[in-house]
C-alpha atoms as a PDB file:
ATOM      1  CA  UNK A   1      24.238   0.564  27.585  1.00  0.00           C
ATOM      2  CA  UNK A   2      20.617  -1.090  27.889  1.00  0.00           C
ATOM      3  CA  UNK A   3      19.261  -0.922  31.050  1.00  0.00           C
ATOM      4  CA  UNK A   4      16.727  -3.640  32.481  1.00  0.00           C
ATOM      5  CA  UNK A   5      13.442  -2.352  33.352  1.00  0.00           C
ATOM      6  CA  UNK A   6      12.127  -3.774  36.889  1.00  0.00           C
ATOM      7  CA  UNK A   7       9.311  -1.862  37.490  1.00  0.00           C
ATOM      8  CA  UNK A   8       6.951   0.900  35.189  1.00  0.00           C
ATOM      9  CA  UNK A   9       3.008   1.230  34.920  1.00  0.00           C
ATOM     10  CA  UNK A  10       0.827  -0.924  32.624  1.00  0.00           C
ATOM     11  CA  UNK A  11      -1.598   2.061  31.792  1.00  0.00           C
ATOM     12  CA  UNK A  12      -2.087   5.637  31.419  1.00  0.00           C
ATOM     13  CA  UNK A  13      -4.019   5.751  35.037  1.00  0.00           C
ATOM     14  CA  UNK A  14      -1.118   4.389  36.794  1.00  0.00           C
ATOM     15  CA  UNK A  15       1.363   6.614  34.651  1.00  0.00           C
ATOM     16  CA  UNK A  16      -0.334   9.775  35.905  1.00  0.00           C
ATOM     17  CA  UNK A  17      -0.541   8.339  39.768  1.00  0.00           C
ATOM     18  CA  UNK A  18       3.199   7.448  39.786  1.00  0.00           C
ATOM     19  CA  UNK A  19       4.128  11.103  38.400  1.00  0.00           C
ATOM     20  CA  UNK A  20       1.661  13.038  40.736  1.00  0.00           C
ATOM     21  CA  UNK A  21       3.229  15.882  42.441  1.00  0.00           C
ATOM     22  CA  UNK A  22       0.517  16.257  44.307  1.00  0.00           C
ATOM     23  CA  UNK A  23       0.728  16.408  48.239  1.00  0.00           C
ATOM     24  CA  UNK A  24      -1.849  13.463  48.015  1.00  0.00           C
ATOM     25  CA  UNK A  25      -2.492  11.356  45.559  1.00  0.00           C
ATOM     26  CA  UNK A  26      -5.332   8.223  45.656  1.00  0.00           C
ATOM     27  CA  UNK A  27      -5.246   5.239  43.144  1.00  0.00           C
ATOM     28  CA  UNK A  28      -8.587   3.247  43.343  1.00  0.00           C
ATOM     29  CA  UNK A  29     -12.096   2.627  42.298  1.00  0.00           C
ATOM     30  CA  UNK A  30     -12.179  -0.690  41.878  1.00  0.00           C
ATOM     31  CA  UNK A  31     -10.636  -4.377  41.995  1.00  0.00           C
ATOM     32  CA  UNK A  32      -7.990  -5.527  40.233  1.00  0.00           C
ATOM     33  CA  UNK A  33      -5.842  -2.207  39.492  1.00  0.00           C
ATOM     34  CA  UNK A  34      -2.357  -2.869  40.525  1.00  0.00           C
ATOM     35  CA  UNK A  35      -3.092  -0.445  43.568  1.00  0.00           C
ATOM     36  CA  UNK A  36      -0.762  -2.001  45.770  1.00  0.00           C
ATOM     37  CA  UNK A  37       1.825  -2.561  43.165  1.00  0.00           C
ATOM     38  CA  UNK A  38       1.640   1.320  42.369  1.00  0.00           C
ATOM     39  CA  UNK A  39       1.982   2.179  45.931  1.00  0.00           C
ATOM     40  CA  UNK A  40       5.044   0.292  46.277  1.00  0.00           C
ATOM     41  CA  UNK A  41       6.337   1.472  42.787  1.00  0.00           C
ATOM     42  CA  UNK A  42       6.108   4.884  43.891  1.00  0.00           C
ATOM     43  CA  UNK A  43       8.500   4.660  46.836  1.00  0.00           C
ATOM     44  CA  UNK A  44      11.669   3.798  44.023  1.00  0.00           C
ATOM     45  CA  UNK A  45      11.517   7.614  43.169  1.00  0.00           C
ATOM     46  CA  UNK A  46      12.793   8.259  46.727  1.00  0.00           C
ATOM     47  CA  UNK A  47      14.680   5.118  47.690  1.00  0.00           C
ATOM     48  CA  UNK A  48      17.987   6.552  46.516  1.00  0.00           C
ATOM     49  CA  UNK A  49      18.213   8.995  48.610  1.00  0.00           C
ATOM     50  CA  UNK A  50      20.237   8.395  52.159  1.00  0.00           C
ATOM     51  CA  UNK A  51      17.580  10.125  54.291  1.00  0.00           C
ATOM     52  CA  UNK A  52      14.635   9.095  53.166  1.00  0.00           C
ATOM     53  CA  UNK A  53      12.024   8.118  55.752  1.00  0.00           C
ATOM     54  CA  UNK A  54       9.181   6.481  54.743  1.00  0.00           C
ATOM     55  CA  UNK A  55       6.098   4.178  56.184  1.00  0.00           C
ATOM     56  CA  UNK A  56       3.332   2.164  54.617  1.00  0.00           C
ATOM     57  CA  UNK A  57       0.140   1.420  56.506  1.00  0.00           C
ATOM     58  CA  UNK A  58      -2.846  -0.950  56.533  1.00  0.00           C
ATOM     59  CA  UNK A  59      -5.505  -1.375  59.257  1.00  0.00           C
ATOM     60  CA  UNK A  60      -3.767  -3.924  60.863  1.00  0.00           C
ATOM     61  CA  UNK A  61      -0.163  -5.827  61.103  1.00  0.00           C
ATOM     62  CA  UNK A  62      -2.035  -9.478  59.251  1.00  0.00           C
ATOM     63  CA  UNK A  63      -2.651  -7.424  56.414  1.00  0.00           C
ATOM     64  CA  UNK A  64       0.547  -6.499  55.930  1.00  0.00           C
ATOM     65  CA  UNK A  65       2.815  -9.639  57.342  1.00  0.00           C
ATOM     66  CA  UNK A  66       0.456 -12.777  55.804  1.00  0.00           C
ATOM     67  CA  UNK A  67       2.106 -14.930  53.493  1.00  0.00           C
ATOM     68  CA  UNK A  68       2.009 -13.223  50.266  1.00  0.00           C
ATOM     69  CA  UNK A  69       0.897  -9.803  51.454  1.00  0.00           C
ATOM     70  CA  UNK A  70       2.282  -6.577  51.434  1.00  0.00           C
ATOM     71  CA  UNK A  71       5.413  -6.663  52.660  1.00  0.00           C
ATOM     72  CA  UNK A  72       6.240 -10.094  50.815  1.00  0.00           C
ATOM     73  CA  UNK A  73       5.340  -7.844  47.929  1.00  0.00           C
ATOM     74  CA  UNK A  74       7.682  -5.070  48.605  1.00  0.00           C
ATOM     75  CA  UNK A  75      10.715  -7.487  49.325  1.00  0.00           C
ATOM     76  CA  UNK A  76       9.946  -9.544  46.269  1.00  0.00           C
ATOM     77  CA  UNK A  77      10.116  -6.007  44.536  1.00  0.00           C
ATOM     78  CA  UNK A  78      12.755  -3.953  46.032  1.00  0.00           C
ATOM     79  CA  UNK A  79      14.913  -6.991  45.899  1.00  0.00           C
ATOM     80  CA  UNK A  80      15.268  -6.419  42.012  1.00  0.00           C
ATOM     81  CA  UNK A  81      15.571  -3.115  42.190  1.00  0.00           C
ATOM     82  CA  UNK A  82      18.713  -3.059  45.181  1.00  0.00           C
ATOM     83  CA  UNK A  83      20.499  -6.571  45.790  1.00  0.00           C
ATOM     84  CA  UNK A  84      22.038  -5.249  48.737  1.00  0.00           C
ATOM     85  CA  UNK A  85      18.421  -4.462  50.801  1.00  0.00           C
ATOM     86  CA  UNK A  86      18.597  -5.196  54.241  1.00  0.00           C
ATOM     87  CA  UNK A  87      15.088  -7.040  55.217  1.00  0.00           C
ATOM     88  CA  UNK A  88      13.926  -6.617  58.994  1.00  0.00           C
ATOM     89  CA  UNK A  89      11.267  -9.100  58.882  1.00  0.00           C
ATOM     90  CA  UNK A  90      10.118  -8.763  62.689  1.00  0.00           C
ATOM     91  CA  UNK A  91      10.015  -5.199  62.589  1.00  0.00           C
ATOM     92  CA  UNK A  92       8.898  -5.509  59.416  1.00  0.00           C
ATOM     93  CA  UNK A  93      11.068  -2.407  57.827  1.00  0.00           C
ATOM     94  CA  UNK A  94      13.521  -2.616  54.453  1.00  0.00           C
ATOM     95  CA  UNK A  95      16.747  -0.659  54.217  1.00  0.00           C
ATOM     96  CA  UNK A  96      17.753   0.218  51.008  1.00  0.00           C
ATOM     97  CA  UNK A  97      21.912   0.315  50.394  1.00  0.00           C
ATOM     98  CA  UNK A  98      21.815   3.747  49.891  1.00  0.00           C
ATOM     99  CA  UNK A  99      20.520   4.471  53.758  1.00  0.00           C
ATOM    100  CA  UNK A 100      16.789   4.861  52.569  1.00  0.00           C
ATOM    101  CA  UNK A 101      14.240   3.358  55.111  1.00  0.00           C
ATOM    102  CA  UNK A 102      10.486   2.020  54.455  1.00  0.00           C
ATOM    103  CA  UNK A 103       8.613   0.829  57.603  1.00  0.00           C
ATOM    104  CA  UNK A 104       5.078  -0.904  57.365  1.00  0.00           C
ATOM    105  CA  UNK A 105       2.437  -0.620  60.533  1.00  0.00           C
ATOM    106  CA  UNK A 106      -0.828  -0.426  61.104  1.00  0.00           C
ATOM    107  CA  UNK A 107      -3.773   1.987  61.610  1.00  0.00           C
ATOM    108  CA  UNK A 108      -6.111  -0.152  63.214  1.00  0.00           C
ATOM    109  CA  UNK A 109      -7.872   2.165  66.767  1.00  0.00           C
ATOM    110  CA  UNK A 110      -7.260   5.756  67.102  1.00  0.00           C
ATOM    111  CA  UNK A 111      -4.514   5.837  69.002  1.00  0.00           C
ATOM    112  CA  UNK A 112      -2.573   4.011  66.985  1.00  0.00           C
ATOM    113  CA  UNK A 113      -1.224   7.601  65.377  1.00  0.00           C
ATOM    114  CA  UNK A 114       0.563   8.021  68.369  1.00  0.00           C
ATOM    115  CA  UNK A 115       3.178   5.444  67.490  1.00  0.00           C
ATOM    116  CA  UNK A 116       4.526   8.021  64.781  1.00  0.00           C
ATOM    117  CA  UNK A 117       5.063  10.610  67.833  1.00  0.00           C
ATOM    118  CA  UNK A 118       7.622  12.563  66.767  1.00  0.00           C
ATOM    119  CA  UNK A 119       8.262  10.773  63.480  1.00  0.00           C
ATOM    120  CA  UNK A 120       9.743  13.155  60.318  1.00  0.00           C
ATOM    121  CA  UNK A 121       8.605  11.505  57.158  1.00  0.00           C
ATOM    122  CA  UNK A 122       9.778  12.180  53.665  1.00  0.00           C
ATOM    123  CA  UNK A 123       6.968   9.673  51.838  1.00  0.00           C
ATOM    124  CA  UNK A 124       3.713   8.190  53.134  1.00  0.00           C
ATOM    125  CA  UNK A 125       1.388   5.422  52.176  1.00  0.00           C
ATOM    126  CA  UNK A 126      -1.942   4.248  52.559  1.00  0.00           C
ATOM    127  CA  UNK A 127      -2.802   0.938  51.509  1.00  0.00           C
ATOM    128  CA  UNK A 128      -6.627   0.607  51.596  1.00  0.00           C
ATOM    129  CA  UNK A 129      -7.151   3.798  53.210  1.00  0.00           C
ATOM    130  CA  UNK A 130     -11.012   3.430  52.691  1.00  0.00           C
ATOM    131  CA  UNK A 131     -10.756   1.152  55.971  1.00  0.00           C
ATOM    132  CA  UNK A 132      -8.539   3.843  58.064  1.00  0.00           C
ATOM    133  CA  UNK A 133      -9.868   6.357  60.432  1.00  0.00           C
ATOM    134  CA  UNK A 134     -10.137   9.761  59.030  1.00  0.00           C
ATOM    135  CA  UNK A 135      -8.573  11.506  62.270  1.00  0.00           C
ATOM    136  CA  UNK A 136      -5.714   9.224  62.143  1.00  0.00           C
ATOM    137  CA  UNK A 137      -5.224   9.233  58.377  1.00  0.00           C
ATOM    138  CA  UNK A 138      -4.575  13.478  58.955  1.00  0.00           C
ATOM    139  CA  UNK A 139      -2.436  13.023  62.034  1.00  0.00           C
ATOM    140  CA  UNK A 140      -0.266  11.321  59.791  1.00  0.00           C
ATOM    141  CA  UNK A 141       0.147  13.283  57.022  1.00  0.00           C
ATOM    142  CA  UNK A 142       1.078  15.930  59.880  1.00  0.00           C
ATOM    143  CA  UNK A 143       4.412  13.911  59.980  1.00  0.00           C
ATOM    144  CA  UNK A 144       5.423  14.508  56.157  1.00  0.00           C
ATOM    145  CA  UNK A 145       7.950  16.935  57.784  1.00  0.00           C
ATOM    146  CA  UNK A 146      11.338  16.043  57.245  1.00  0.00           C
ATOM    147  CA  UNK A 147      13.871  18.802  55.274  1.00  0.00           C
ATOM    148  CA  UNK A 148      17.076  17.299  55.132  1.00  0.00           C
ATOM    149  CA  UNK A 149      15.814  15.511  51.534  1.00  0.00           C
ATOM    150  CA  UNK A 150      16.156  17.253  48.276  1.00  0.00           C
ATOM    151  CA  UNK A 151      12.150  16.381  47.025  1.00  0.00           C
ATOM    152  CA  UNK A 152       9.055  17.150  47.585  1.00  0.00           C
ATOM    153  CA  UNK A 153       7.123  15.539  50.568  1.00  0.00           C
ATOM    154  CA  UNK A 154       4.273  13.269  49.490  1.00  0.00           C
ATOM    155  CA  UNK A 155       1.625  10.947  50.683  1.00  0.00           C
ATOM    156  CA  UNK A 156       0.291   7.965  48.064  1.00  0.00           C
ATOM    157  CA  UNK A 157      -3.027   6.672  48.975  1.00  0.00           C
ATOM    158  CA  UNK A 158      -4.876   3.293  47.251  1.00  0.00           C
ATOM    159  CA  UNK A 159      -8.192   1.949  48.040  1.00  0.00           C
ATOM    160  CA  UNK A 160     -11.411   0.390  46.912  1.00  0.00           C
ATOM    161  CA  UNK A 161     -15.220   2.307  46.794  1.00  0.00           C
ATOM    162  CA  UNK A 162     -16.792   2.404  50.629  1.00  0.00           C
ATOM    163  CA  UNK A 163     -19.980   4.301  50.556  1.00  0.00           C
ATOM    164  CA  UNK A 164     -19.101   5.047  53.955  1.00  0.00           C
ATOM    165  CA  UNK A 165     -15.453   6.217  54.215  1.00  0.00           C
ATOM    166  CA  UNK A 166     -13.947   9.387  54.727  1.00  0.00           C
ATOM    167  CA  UNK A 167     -12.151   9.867  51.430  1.00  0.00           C
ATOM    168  CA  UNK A 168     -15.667   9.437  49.627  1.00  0.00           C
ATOM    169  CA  UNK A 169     -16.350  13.100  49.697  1.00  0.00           C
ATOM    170  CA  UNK A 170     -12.771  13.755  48.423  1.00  0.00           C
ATOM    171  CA  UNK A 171     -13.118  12.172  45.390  1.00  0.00           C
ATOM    172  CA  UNK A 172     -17.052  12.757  44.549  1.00  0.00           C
ATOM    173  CA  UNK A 173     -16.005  15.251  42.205  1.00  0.00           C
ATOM    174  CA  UNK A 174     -14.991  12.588  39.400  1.00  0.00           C
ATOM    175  CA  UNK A 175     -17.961  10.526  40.167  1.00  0.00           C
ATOM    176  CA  UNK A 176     -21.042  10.589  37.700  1.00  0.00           C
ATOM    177  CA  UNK A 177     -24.791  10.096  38.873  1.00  0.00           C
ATOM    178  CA  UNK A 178     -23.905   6.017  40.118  1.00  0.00           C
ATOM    179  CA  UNK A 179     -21.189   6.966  41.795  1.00  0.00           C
ATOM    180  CA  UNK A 180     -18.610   5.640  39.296  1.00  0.00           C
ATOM    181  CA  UNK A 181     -15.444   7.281  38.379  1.00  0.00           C
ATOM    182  CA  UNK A 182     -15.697   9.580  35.309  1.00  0.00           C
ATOM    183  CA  UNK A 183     -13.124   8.952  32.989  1.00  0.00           C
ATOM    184  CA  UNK A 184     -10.415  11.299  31.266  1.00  0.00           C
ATOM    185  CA  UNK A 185      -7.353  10.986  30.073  1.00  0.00           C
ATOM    186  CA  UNK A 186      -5.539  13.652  32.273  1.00  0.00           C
ATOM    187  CA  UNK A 187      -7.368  13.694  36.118  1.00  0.00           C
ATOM    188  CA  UNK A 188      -6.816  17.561  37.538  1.00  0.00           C
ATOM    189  CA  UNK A 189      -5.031  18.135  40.990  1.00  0.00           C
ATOM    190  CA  UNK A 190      -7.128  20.122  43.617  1.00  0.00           C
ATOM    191  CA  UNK A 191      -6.925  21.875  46.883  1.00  0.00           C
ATOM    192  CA  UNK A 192      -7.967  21.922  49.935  1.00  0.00           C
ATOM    193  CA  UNK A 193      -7.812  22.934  53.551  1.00  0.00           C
ATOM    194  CA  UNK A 194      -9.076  21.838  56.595  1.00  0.00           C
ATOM    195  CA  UNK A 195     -10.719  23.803  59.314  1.00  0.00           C
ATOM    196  CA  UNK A 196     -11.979  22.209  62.160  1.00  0.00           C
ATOM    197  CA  UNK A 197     -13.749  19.340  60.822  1.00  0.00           C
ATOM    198  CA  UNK A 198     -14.586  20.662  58.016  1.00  0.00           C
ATOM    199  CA  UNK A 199     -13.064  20.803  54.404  1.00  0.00           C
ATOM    200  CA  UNK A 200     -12.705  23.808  51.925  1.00  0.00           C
ATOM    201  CA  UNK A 201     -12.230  22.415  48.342  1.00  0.00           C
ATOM    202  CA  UNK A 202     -10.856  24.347  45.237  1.00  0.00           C
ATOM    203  CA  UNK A 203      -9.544  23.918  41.827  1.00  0.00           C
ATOM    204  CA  UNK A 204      -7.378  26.566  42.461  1.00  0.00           C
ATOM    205  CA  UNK A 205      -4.550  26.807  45.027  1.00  0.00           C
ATOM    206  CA  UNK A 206      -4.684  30.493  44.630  1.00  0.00           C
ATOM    207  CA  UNK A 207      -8.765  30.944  45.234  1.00  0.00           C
ATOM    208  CA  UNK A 208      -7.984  29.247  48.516  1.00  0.00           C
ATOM    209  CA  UNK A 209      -4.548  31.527  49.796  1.00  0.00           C
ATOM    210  CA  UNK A 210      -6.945  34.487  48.804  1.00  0.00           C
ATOM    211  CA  UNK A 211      -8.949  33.729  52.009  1.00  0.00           C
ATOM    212  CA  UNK A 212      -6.794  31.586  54.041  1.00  0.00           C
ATOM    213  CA  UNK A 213      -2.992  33.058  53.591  1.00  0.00           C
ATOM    214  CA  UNK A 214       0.302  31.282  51.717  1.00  0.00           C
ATOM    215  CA  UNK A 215       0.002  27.492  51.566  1.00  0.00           C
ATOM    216  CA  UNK A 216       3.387  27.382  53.722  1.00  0.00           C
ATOM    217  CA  UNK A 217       1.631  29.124  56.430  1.00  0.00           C
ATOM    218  CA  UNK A 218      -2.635  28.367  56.110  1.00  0.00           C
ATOM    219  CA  UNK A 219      -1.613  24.489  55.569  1.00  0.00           C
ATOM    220  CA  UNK A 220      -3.122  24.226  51.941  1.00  0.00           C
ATOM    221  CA  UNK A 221      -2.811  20.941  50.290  1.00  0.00           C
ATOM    222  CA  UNK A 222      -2.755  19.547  46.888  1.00  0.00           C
ATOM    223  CA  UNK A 223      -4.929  16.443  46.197  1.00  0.00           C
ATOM    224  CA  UNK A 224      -5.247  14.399  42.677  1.00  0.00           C
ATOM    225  CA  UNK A 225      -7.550  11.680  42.633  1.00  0.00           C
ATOM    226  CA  UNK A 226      -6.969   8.641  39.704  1.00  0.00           C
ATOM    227  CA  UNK A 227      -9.482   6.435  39.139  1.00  0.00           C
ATOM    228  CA  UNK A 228      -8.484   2.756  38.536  1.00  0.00           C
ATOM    229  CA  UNK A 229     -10.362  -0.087  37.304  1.00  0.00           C
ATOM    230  CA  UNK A 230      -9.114  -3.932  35.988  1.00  0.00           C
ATOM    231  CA  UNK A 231      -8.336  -2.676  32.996  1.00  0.00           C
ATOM    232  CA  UNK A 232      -5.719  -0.320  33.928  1.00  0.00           C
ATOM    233  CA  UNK A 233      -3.859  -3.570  34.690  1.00  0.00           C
ATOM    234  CA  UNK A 234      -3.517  -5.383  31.411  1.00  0.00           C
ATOM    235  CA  UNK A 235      -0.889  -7.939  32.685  1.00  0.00           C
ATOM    236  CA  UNK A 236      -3.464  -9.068  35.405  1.00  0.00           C
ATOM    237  CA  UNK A 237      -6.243  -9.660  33.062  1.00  0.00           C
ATOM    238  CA  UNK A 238      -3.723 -11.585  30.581  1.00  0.00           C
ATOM    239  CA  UNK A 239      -2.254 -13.736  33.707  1.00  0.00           C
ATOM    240  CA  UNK A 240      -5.472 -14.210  34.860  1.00  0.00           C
ATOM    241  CA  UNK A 241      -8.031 -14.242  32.606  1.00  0.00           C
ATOM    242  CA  UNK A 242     -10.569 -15.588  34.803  1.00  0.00           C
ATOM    243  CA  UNK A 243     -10.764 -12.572  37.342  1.00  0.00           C
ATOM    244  CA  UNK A 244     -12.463 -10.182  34.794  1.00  0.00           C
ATOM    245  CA  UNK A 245     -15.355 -13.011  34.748  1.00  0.00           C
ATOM    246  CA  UNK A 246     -15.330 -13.763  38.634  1.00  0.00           C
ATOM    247  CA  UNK A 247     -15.869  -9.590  39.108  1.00  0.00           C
ATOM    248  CA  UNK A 248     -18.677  -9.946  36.355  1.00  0.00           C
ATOM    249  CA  UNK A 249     -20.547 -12.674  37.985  1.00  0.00           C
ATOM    250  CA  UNK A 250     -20.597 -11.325  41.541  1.00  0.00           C
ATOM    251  CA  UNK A 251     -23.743  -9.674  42.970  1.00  0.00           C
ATOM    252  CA  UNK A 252     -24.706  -6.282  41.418  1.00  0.00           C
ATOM    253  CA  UNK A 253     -24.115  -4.084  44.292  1.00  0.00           C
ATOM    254  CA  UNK A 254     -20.489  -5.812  44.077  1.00  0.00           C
ATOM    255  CA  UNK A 255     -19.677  -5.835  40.884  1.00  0.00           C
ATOM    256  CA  UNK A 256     -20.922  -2.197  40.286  1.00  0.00           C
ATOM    257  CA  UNK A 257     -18.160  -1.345  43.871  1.00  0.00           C
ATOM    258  CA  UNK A 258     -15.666  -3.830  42.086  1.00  0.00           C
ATOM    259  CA  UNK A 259     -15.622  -4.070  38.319  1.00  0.00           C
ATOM    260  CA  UNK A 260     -17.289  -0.299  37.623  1.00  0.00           C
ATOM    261  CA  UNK A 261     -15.930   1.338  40.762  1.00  0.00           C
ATOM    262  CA  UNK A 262     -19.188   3.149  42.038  1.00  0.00           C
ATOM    263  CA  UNK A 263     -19.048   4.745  45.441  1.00  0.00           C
ATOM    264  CA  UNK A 264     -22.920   4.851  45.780  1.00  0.00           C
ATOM    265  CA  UNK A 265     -22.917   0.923  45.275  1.00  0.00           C
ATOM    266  CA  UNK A 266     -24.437  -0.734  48.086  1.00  0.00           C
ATOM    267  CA  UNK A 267     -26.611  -3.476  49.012  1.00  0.00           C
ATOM    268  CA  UNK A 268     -30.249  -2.698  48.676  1.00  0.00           C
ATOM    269  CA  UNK A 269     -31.141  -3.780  52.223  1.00  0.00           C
ATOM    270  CA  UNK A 270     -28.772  -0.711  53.406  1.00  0.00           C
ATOM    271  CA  UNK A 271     -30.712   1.673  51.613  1.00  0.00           C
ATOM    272  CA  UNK A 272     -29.408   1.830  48.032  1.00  0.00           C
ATOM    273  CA  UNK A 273     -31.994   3.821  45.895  1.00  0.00           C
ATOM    274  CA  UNK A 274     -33.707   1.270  42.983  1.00  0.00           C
ATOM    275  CA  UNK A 275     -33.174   2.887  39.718  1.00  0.00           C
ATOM    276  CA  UNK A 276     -36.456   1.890  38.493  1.00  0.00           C
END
C-alpha cells in the first residue's frame, strides 16, 4: 500500500540534521535553509509516542504567534501529518492524538528559564538560538530529563551566523579562515563538557570520560553541528527564484552572514578586519 509522504528533507544537510543522534544538534549558517521547517520536522520522530513532552522556543512570544510564524507553521504541518491534533492557540501548545505534547515559549530575559521549573522534557528546540542567552539556553537542556519514553533525549537547535553569540565558539571548528562553514558530505558529532563557565571540547567521548568520569555521571554531551545554506533548500529557490538574487545584492558584510554563512562577517565600522 503507497503511503503519502508529508514531510522529508530536500538535501543531504538536512538529511544528516533530521537523523542526528546527537544530544545537540544545530542547523544554520545562513538564510534561506529550511531551518525552521527542519526543526519542526524533527519533532514527527517523537510525536507518536503518548508521553512525549516537548517545547520550542524563540526570544520572544511575537516571534512565535505572528501571522504566519512559527506556530502557524507547525499547525499547518502537523495538521497533515495527525487530523485529529488538538490546537491550543492561546497557550499556544499542539496535542497530538496519540497523547504527545509540543509547547512553544519564549527565552527573551534570564529568568525566563524559570518557567520550565520542574519541567521533564523528552525533545527540545531552539529556533534562532543565536539570539538566546547562553545561561538560559543550558538551564534548559538541564530539563531533557524525562524516562518514561522509549528514545533518546534530544535538543534541535537552528540559527543564523552572530559574530557575537554563544554558540559561535561551538561551531568554529567547521569554519574556514572567513568564518564560513566548511563543507563535507558527512559533518562529525563531538563532545563536550562544561565546567564552570568554561567548555572542554573533544572528538572523542572517550578522551573526555578519561578525565572527567562516565558520561551518565560527569554530564558529557554529544554535539553535531550542520551547516546550511539556500541551497540546501532546492524547493525554496525553485518557488522563489528571486531570494537567491535579493541575498546576492545585499551589502557584503550581509550577504557573506546570509548567502555564504560566515561567522566573522560583520560590518566594517564594528571592527571587521579588511582583507586587503
Amino acid at each position: 500500500m503507497s503511503r503519502n509522504i508529508v514531510f522529508a528533507p530536500a538535501s543531504k544537510a538536512q538529511e544528516q540534521f533530521l537523523n542526528s543522534d546527537a544530544t545537540i544538534t544545530f542547523y544554520g549558517g545562513a538564510a534561506g535553509a529550511g531551518k525552521s521547517h527542519c526543526l519542526l520536522g524533527a519533532f514527527l520522530k517523537y510525536c507518536h509516542h503518548p508521553k512525549t513532552r516537548g517545547v520550542i522556543l524563540r526570544r520572544t512570544t511575537k516571534q512565535i504567534s505572528n501571522p504566519g510564524g512559527l506556530f502557524d507553521s507547525a499547525v499547518s504541518l502537523y495538521k497533515k501529518v495527525d487530523p485529529n491534533l488538538k490546537i491550543k492557540s492561546r497557550e499556544l501548545e499542539i496535542i497530538f492524538s496519540s497523547g504527545a505534547k509540543l509547547k512553544f515559549g519564549y527565552l527573551d530575559n534570564p529568568k525566563d528559564k524559570y518557567d520550565y521549573q520542574g519541567s521533564e522534557l523528552s525533545f527540545l528546540g531552539f529556533d534562532e538560538i543565536q539570539q538566546l542567552d547562553e545561561d538560559n539556553v543550558i538551564y534548559l537542556l538541564s530539563r531533557l530529563r524525562k524516562t518514561d519514553v522509549d528514545y533518546n533525549l534530544q535538543a534541535y537547535a537552528t540559527g543564523n551566523p552572530d559574530y557575537e553569540a554563544f554558540i559561535r565558539p561551538w561551531v568554529e571548528f567547521g569554519l574556514d579562515e572567513r568564518g564560513i562553514p566548511v563543507r563535507k558530505d558527512f559533518y562529525p558529532t563531538r563532545y563536550f563538557i562544561r565546567v564552570g563557565s568554561e567548555y572542554h571540547w573533544s572528538d572523542s567521548r572517550e578522551e573526555l570520560e578519561a578525565i572527567y568520569g562516565p558520561s551518565n555521571k560527569s554530564g558529557i554531551l554529544s554535539f553535531k553541528y550542520v551547516p546550511g545554506n539556500i541551497f540546501d533548500n532546492p524547493i525554496l529557490i525553485e518557488k522563489n527564484p528571486s531570494y537567491l538574487a535579493q541575498l546576492k545584492s545585499l551589502p557584503r558584510d550581509e550577504m557573506e552572514r546570509l548567502l555564504l554563512g560566515s561567522w566573522y562577517a560583520r560590518p566594517e565600522e564594528t571592527g571587521m578586519f579588511k582583507r586587503d
